[in-house]
Protein backbone atom coordinates (compact mmCIF):
# COMPACT_ATOMS: atom_id res chain seq x y z
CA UNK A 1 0.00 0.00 0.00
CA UNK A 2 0.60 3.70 -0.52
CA UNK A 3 -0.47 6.61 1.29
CA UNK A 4 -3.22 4.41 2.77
CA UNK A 5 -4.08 2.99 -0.64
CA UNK A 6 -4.01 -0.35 -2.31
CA UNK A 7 -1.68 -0.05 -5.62
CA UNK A 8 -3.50 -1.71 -8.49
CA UNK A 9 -2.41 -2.67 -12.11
CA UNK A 10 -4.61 -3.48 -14.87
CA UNK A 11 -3.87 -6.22 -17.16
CA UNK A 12 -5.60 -5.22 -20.43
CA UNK A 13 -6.29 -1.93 -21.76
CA UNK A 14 -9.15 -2.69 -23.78
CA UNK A 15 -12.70 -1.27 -22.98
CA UNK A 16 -13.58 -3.46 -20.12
CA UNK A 17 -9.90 -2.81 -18.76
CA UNK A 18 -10.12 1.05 -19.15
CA UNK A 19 -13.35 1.07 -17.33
CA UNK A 20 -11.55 -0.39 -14.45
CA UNK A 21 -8.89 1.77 -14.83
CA UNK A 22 -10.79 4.89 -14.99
CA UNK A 23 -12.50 3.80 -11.77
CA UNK A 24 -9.32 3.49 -9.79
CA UNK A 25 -8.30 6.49 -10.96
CA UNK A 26 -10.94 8.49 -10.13
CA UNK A 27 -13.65 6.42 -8.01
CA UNK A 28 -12.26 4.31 -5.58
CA UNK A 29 -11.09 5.95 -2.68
CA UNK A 30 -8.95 3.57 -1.09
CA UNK A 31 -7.16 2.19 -3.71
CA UNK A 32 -5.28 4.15 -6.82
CA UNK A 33 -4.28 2.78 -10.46
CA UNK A 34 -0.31 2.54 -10.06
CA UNK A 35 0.16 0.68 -13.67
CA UNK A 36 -1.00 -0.88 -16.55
CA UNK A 37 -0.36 -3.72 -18.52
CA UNK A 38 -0.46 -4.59 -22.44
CA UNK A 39 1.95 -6.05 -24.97
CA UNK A 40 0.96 -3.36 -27.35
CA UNK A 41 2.57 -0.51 -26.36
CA UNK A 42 1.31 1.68 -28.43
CA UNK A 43 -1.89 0.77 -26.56
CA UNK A 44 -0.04 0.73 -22.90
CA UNK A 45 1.08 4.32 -23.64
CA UNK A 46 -2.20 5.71 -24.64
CA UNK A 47 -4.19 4.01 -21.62
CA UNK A 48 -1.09 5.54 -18.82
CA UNK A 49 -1.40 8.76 -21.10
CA UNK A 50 -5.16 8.55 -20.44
CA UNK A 51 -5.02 8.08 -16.36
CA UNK A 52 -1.92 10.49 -15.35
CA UNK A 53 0.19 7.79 -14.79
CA UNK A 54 3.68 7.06 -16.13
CA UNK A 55 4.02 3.14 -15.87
CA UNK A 56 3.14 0.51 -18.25
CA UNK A 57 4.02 -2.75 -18.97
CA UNK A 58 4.55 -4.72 -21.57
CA UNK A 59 4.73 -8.28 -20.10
CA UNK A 60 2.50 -8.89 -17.61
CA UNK A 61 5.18 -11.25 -15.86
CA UNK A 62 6.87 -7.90 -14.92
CA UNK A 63 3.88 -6.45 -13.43
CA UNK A 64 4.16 -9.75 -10.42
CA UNK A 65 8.24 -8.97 -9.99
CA UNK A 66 6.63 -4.93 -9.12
CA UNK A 67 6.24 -5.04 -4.69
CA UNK A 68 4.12 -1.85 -4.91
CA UNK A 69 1.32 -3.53 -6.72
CA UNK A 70 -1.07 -5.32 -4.62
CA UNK A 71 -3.87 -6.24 -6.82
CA UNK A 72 -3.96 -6.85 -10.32
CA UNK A 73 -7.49 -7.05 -12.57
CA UNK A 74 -7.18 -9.38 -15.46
CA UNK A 75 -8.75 -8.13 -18.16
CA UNK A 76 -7.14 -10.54 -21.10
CA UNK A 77 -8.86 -13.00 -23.79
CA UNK A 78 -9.92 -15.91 -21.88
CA UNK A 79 -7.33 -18.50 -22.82
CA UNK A 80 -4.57 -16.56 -21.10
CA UNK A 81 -6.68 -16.06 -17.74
CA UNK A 82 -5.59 -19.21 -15.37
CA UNK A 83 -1.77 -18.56 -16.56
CA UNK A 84 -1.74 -15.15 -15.26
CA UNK A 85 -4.12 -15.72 -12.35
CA UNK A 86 -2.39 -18.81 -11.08
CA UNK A 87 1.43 -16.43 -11.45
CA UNK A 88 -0.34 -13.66 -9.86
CA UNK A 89 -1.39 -15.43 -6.71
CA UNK A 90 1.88 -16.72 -6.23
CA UNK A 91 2.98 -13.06 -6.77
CA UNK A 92 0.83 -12.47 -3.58
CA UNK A 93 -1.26 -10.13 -5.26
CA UNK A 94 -5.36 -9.97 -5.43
CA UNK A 95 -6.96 -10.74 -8.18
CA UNK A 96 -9.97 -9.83 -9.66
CA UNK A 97 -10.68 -11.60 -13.01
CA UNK A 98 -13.10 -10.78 -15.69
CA UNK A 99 -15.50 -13.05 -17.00
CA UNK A 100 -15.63 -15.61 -18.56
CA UNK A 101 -13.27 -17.37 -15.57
CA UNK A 102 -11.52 -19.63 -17.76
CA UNK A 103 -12.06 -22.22 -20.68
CA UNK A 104 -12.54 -25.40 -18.51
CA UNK A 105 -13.53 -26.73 -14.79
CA UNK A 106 -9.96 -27.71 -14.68
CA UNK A 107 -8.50 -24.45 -15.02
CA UNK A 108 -10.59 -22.97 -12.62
CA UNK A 109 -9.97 -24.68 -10.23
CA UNK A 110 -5.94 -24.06 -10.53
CA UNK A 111 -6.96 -20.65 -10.31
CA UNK A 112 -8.94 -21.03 -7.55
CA UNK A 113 -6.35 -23.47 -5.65
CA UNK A 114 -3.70 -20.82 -6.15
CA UNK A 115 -5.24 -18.02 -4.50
CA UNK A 116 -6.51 -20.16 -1.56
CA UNK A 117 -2.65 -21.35 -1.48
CA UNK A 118 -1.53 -17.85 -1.78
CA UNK A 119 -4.15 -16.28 0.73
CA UNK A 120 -5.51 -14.03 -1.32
CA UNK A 121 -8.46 -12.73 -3.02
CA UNK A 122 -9.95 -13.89 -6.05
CA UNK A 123 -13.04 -12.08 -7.57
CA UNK A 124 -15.04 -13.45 -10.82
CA UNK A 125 -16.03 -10.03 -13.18
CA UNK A 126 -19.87 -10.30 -13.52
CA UNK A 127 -20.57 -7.03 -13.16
CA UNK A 128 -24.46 -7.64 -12.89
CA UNK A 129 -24.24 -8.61 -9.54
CA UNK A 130 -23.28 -4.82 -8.68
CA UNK A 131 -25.78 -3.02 -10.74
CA UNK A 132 -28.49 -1.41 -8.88
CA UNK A 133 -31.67 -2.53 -10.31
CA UNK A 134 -30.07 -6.16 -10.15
CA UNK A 135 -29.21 -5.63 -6.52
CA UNK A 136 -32.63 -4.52 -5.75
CA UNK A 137 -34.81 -7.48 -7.36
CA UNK A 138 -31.85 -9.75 -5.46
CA UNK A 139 -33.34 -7.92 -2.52
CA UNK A 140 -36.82 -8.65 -2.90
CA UNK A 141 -36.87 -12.29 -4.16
CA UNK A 142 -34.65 -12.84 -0.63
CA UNK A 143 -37.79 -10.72 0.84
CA UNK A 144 -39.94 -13.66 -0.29
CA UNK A 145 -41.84 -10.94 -2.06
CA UNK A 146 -43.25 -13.07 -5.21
CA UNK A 147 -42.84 -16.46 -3.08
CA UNK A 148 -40.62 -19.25 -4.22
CA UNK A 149 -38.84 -18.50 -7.14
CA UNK A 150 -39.83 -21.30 -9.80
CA UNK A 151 -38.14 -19.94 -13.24
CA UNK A 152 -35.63 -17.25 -14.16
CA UNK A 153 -35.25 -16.30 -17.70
CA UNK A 154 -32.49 -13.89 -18.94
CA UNK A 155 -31.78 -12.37 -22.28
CA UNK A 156 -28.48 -10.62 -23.82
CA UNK A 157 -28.76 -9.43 -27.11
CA UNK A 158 -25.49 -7.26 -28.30
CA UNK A 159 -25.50 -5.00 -31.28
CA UNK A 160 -21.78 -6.15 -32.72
CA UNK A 161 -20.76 -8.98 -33.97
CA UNK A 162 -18.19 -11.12 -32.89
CA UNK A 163 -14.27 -10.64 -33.69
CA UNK A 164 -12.67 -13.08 -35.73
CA UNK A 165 -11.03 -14.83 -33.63
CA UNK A 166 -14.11 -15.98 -31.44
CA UNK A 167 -15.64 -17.29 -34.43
CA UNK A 168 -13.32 -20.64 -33.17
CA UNK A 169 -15.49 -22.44 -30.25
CA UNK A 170 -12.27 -24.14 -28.80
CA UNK A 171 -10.34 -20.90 -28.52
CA UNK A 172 -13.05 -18.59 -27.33
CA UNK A 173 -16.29 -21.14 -25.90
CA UNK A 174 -18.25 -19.05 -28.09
CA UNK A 175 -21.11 -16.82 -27.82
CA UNK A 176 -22.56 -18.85 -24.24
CA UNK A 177 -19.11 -17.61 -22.79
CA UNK A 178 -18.40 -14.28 -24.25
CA UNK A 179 -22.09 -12.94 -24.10
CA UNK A 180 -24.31 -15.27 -22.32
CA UNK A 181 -22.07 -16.66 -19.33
CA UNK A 182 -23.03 -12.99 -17.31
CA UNK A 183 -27.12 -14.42 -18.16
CA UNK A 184 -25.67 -18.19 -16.62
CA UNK A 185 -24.41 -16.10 -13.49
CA UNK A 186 -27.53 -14.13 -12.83
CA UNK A 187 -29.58 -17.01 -13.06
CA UNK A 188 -27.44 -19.07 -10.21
CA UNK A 189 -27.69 -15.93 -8.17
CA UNK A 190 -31.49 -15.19 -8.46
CA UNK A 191 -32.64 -18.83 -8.13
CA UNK A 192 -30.21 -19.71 -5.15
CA UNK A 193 -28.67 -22.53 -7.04
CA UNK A 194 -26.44 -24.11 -9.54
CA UNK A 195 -27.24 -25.26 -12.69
CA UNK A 196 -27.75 -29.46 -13.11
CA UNK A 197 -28.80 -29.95 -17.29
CA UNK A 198 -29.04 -28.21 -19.91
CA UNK A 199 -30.38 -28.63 -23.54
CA UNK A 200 -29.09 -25.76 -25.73
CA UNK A 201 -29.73 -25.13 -29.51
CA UNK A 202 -28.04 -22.87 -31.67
CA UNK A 203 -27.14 -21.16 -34.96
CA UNK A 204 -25.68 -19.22 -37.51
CA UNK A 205 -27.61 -16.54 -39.21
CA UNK A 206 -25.90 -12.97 -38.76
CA UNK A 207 -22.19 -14.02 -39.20
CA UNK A 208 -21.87 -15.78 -42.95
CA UNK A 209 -18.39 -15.17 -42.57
CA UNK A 210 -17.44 -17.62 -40.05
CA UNK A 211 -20.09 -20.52 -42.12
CA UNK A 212 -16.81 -21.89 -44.14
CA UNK A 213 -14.31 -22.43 -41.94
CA UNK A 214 -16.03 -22.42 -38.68
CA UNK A 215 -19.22 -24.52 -39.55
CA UNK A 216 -20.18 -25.19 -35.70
CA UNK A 217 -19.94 -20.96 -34.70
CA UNK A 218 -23.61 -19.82 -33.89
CA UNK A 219 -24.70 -16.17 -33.28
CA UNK A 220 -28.06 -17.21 -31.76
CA UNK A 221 -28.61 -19.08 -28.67
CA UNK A 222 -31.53 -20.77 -26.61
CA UNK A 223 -31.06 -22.76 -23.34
CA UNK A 224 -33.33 -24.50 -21.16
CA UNK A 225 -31.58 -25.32 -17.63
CA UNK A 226 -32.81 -26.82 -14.63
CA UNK A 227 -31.07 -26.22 -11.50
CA UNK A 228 -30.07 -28.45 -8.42
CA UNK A 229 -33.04 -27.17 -6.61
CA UNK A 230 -35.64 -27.93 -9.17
CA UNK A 231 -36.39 -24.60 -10.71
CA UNK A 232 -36.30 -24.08 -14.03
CA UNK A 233 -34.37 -21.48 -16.39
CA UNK A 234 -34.03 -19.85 -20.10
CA UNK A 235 -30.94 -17.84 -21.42
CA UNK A 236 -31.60 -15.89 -24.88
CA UNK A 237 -28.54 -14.80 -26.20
CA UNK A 238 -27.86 -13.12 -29.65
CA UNK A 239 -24.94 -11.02 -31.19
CA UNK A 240 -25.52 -8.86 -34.27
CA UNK A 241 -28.77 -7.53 -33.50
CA UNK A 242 -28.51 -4.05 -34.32
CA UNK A 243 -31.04 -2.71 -32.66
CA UNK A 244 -29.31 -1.44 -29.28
CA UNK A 245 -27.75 -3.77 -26.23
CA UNK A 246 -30.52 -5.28 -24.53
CA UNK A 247 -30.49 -7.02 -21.07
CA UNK A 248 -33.40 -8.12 -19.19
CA UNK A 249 -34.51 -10.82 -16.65
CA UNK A 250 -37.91 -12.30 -15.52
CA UNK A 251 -38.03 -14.19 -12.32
CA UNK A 252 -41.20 -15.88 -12.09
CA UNK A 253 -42.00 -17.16 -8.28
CA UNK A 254 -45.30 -18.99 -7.06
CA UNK A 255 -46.91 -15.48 -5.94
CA UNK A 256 -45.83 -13.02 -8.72
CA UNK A 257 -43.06 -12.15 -10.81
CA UNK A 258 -39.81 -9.39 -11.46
CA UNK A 259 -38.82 -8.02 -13.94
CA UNK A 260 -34.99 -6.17 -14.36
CA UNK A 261 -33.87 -4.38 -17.10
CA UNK A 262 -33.76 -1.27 -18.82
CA UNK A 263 -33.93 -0.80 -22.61
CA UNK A 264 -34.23 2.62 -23.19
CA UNK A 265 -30.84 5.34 -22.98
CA UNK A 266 -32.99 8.33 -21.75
CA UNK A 267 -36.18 8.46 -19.96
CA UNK A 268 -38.05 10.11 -23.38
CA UNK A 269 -40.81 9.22 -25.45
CA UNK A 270 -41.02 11.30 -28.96
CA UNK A 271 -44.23 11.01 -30.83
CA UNK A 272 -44.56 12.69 -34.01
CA UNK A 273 -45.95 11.92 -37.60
CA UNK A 274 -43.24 9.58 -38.47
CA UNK A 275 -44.10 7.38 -35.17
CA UNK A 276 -42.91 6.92 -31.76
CA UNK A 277 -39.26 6.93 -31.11
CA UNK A 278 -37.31 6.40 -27.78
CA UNK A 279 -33.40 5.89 -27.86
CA UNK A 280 -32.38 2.54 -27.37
CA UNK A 281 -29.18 1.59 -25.22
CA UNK A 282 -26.55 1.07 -27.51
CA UNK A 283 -23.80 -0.62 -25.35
CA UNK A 284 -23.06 -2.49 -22.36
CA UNK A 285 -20.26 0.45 -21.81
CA UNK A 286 -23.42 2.72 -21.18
CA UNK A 287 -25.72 0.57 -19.20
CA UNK A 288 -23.33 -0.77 -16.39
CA UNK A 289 -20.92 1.72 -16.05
CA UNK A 290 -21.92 2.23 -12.07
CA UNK A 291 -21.84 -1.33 -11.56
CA UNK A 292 -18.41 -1.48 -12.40
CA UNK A 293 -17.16 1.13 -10.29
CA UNK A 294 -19.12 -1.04 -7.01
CA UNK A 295 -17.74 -4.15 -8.29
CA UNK A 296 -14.07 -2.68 -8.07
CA UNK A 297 -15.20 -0.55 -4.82
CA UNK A 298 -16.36 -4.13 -3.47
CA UNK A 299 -12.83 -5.81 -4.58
CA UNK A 300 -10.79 -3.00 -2.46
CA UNK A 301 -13.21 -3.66 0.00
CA UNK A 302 -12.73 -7.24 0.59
CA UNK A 303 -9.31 -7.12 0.57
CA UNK A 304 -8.96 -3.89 3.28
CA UNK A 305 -11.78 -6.11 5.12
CA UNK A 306 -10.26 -9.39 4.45
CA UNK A 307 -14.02 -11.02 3.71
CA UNK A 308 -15.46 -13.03 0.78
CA UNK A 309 -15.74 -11.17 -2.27
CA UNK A 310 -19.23 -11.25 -3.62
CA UNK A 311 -19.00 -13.02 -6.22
CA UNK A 312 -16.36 -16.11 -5.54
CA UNK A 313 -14.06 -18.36 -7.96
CA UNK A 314 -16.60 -20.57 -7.33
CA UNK A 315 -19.17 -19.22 -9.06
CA UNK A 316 -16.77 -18.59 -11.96
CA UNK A 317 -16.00 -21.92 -12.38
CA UNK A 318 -20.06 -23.24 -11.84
CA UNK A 319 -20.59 -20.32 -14.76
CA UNK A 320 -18.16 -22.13 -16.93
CA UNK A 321 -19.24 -25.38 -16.31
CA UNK A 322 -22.63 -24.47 -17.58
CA UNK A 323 -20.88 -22.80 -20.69
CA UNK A 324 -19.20 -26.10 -21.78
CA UNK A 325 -22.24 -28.18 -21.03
CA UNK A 326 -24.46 -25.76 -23.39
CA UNK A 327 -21.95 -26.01 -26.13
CA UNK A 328 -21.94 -30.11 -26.31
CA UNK A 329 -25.52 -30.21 -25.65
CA UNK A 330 -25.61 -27.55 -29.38
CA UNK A 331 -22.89 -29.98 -31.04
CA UNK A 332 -24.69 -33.56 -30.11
CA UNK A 333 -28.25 -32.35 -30.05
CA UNK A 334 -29.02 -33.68 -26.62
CA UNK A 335 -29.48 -32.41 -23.58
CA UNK A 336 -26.56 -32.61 -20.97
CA UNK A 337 -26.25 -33.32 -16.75
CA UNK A 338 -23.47 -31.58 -15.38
């Protein structure tokens, strides 16, 4: 620590990792952005350039040999997550590591093993869990408001379409692990339970690109899940929309339901001649901007507090056990037990 502060470093200076990095730089009070991280430098430069900092790194294996760092927020394509998670526990530094956790159970649990080894804390990104509208149908399905919860359903549709490079299911996990794993995380949390089966089906009809050489990518995704307790779920994901991001959930009990989710960027309603017209959220960079900044308020907090983080390597790893589950039950057409 420094002046009372815990010294972080970003790994990643992409738009998830500037968010981060913008928030330690200006919104957490007890803890300050000290570095960043990125083999680009051109990239490293701008972000330090950015914050008012004059540190970067290029190798993130540098970043661990640094003693003023104490925490360090991942913020890399998947497939390099449980290598630097696993170093940076070892390090002695907190973690907190953006979703998806990893690409298998296996590697989650390394990660997870480390930083109980290593004594300290690990925190899974999904960012949902901090926003306040989430936080506050959390609050009254514990309430026992609308009575036993019996189904969750949860939809992410994003306006983009996927990079190159995800259009590979063994490299990336696809569309159920870049989009749709934050959907598999808020339905654990609202129904009180893990996922046991899924049956998932899935398909290709924004992305024509990827139909050659990638014949098993899908942009469009429906699974059915039942959970350990019984209930039942639904996640609706879809990239390439157009239309604006869109997240919502449903959480039907036995005396009512909830609904979360907001669709619309400003409170306005235009009606004219031409029609009726009200601004649809473009991004997820819009809608969940103040759920990021508690998530990484919550991550200094833990650590200064030395309790659980909110949302555990546990629930990373049950998030990407569900991910792998949906994509066989997509490739052999049946559904799958976990």
């Amino acid at each position: 620590m420094k002046n009372g502060k815990i010294q972080v470093c970003v790994i990643g200076s992409g738009r998830a990792g500037m968010i981060h990095a913008r928030n330690f730089a200006r919104s957490v009070p007890n803890a300050e952005i000290a570095a960043m991280s990125d083999p680009v430098e051109e990239a490293a430069a701008a972000a330090v350039k950015e914050l008012g900092i004059n540190k970067y790194y290029l190798d993130y294996k540098d970043v661990l040999k640094d003693e003023s760092i104490d925490a360090v927020i991942v913020v890399t394509p998947t497939v390099f997550h449980e290598e630097i998670v696993v170093a940076a526990a070892a390090a002695g530094k907190h973690i907190l590591c953006e979703k998806p956790m990893a690409m298998n159970e296996q590697e989650c649990s390394n990660m997870i093993n480390a930083c109980v080894d290593a004594k300290v804390k690990l925190q899974i990104g999904f960012m949902r869990r901090f926003d306040e509208s989430f936080r506050h149908a959390k609050e009254r399905i514990d309430s026992g408001e609308i009575g036993d919860v019996v189904c969750v359903k949860s939809v992410t549709h994003g306006p983009s379409t996927p990079r190159p490079w995800m259009y590979d299911i063994k490299k990336s996990n696809g569309p159920l692990a870049e989009v749709s794993s934050h959907d598999i995380d808020t339905l654990h949390w609202y129904a009180g339970s893990y996922i046991k089966e899924v049956y998932s089906i899935a398909g290709n009809y924004r992305c024509p690109d990827a139909v050659a050489d990638y014949p098993d990518f899908y942009d469009n995704i429906l699974m059915n899940v039942r959970f350990k307790n019984d209930m039942q779920g639904l996640v609706d994901g879809a990239q390439g929309v157009k239309y604006g991001y869109d997240s919502r959930v449903e959480i039907i009990g036995t005396q009512g339901i909830i609904f979360v989710g907001k669709q619309n960027n400003f409170s306005v309603m235009t009606c004219s001649p031409t029609g009726i017209n009200t601004p649809f959220v473009e991004s997820w960079q819009n809608l969940f901007l103040d759920a990021y900044k508690l998530e990484d308020l919550k991550f200094i907090e833990s650590i200064l507090e030395d309790s659980t983080p909110e949302v555990t390597g546990t629930d990373g790893l049950e998030a990407v056990k569900v991910v792998n589950a949906g994509n066989t039950s997509i490739i052999e057409k049946r559904p799958v037990t976990l």
